[in-house]
C-alpha atoms as a PDB file:
ATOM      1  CA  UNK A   1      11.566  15.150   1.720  1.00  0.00           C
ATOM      2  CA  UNK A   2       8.415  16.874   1.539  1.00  0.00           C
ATOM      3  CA  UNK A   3       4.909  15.824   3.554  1.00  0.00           C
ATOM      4  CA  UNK A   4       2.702  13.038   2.078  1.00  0.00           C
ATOM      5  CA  UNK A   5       0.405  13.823  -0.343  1.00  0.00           C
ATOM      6  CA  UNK A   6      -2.901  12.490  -1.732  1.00  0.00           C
ATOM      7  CA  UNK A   7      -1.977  10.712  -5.411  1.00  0.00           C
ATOM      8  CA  UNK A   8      -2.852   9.053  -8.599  1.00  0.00           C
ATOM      9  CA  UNK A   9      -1.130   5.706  -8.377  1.00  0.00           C
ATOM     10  CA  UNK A  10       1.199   4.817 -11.650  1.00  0.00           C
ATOM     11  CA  UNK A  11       4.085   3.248 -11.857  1.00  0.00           C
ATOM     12  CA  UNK A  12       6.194   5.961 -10.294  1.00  0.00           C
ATOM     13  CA  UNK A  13       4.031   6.815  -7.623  1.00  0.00           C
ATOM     14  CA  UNK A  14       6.147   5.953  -3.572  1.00  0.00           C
ATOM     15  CA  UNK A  15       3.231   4.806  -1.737  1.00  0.00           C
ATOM     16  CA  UNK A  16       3.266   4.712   2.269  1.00  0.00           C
ATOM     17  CA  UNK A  17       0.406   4.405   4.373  1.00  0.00           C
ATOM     18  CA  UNK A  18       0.120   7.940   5.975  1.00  0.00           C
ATOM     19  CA  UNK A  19       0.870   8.662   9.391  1.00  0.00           C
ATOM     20  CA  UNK A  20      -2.646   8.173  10.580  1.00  0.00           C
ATOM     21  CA  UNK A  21      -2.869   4.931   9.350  1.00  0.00           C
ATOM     22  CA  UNK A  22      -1.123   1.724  10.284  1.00  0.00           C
ATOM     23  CA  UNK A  23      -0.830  -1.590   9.192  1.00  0.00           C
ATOM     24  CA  UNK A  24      -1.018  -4.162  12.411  1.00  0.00           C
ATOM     25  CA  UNK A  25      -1.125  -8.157  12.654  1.00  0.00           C
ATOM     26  CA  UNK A  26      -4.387  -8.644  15.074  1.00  0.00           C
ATOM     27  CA  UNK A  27      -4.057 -11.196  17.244  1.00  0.00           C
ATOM     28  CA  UNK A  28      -7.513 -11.653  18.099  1.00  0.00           C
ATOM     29  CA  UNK A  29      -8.607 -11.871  15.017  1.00  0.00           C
ATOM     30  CA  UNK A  30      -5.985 -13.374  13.861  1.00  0.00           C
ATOM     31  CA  UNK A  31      -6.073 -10.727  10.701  1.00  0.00           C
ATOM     32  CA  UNK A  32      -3.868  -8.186   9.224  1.00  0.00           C
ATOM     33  CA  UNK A  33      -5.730  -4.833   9.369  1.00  0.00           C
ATOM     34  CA  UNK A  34      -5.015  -1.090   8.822  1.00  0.00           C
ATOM     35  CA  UNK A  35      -5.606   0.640  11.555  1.00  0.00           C
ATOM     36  CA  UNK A  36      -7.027   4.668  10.899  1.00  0.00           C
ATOM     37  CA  UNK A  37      -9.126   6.960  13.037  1.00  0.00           C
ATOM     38  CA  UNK A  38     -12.413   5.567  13.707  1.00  0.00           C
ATOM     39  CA  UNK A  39     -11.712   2.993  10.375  1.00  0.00           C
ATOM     40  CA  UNK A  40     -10.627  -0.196  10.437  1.00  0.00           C
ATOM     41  CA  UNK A  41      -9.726  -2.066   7.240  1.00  0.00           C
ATOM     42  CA  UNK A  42      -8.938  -5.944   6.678  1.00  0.00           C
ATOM     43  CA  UNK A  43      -7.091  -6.347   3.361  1.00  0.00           C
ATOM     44  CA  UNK A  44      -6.395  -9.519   1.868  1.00  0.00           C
ATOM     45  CA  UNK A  45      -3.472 -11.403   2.087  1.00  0.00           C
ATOM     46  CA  UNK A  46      -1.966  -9.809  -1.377  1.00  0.00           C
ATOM     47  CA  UNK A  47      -2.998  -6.798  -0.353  1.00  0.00           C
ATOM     48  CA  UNK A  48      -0.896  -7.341   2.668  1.00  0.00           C
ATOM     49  CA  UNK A  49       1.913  -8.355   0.863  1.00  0.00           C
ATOM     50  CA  UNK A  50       1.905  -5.115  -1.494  1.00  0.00           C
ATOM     51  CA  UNK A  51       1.277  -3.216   1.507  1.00  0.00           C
ATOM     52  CA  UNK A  52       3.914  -4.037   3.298  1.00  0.00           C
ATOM     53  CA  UNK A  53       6.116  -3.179   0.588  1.00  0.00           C
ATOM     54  CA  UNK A  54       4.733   0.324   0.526  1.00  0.00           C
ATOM     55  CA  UNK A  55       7.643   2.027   2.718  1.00  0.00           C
ATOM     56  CA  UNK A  56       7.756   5.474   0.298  1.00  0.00           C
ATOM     57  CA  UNK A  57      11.088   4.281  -1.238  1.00  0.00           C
ATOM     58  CA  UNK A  58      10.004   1.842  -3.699  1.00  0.00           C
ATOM     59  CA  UNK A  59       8.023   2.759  -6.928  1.00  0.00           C
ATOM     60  CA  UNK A  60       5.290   0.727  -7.564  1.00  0.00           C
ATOM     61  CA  UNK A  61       7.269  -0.295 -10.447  1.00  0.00           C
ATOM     62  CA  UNK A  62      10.080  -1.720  -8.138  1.00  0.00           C
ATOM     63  CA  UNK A  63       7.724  -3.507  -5.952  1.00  0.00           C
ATOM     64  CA  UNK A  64       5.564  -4.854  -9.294  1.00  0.00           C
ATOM     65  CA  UNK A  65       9.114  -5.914 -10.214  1.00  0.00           C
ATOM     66  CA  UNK A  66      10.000  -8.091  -6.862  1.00  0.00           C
ATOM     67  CA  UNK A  67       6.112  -9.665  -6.931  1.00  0.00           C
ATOM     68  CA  UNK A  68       6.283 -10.907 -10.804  1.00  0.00           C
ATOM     69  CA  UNK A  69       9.818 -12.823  -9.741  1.00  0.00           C
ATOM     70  CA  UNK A  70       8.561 -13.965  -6.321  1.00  0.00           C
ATOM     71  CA  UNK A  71       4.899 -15.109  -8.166  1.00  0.00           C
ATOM     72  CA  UNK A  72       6.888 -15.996 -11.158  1.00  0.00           C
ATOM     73  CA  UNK A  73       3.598 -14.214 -13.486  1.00  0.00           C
ATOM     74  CA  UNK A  74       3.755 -11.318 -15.724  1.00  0.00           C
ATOM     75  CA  UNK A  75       5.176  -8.108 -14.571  1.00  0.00           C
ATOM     76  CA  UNK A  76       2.886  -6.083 -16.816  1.00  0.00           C
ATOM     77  CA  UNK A  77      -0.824  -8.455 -15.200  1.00  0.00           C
ATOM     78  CA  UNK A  78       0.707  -7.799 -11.429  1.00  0.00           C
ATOM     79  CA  UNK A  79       1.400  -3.794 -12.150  1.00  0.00           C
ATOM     80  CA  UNK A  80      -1.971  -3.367 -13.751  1.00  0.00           C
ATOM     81  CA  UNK A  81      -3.443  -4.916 -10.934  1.00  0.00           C
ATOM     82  CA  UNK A  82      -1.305  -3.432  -7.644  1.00  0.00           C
ATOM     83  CA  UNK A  83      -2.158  -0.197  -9.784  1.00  0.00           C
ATOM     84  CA  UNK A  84      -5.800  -0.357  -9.047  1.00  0.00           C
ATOM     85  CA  UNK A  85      -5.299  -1.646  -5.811  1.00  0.00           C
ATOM     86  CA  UNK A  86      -3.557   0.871  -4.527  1.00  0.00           C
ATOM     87  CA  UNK A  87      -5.285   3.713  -6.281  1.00  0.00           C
ATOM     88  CA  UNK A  88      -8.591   1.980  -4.742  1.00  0.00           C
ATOM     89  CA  UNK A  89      -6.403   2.776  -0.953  1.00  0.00           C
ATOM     90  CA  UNK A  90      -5.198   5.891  -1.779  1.00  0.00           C
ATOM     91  CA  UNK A  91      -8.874   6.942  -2.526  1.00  0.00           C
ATOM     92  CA  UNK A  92     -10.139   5.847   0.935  1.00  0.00           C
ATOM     93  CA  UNK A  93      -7.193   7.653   2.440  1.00  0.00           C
ATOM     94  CA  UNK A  94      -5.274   4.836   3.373  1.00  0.00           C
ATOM     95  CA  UNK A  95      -2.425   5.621   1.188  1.00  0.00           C
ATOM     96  CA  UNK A  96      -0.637   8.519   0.242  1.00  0.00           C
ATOM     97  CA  UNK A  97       2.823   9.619  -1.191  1.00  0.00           C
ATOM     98  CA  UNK A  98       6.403  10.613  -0.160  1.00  0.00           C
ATOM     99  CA  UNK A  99       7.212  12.971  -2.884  1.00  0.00           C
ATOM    100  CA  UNK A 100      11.041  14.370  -3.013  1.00  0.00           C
ATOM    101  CA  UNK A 101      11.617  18.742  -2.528  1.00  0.00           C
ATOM    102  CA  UNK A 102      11.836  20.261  -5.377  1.00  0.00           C
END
């Protein structure tokens, strides 16, 4: 595998937050919140649940997939929206992309 990479989220995009960045439970807050350099973000509980599907080896396709059975909704309404979502991450730098040698 190759480094991550800044990307435009679509449906075959890997995401993974990048090594600077992790995703924590806070305690004293009692909030999840990713955790970057002088940044501190507080998604919301979808956003944690997407997140933590983020691992670089499921497309966003495959993890659109498991949400519309677990939600029981519309595959094509949760992809649109975990689209912008994570495009909306990747933009502030909290995402990125494992993307395979070529």
């Amino acid at each position: 595998m190759a480094g991550p990479r800044n990307i435009s989220v679509n449906e075959a995009s890997r995401p993974v937050l990048p090594r600077h960045a992790k995703l924590k439970y806070d305690d004293t807050r009692k909030v999840w919140v990713i955790l970057a350099p002088e940044r501190v973000l507080a998604p919301d509980e979808i956003a944690v649940e997407v997140l933590q599907l983020c691992d670089g080896q499921r497309s966003v396709g495959d993890l659109s997939d498991q949400l519309a059975v677990k939600y029981a909704a519309p595959r094509e309404a949760i992809l649109a929206d975990v689209i912008v979502m994570l495009q909306d991450l990747a933009d502030k730098g909290f995402l990125t992309e494992i993307r395979e040698k070529t």
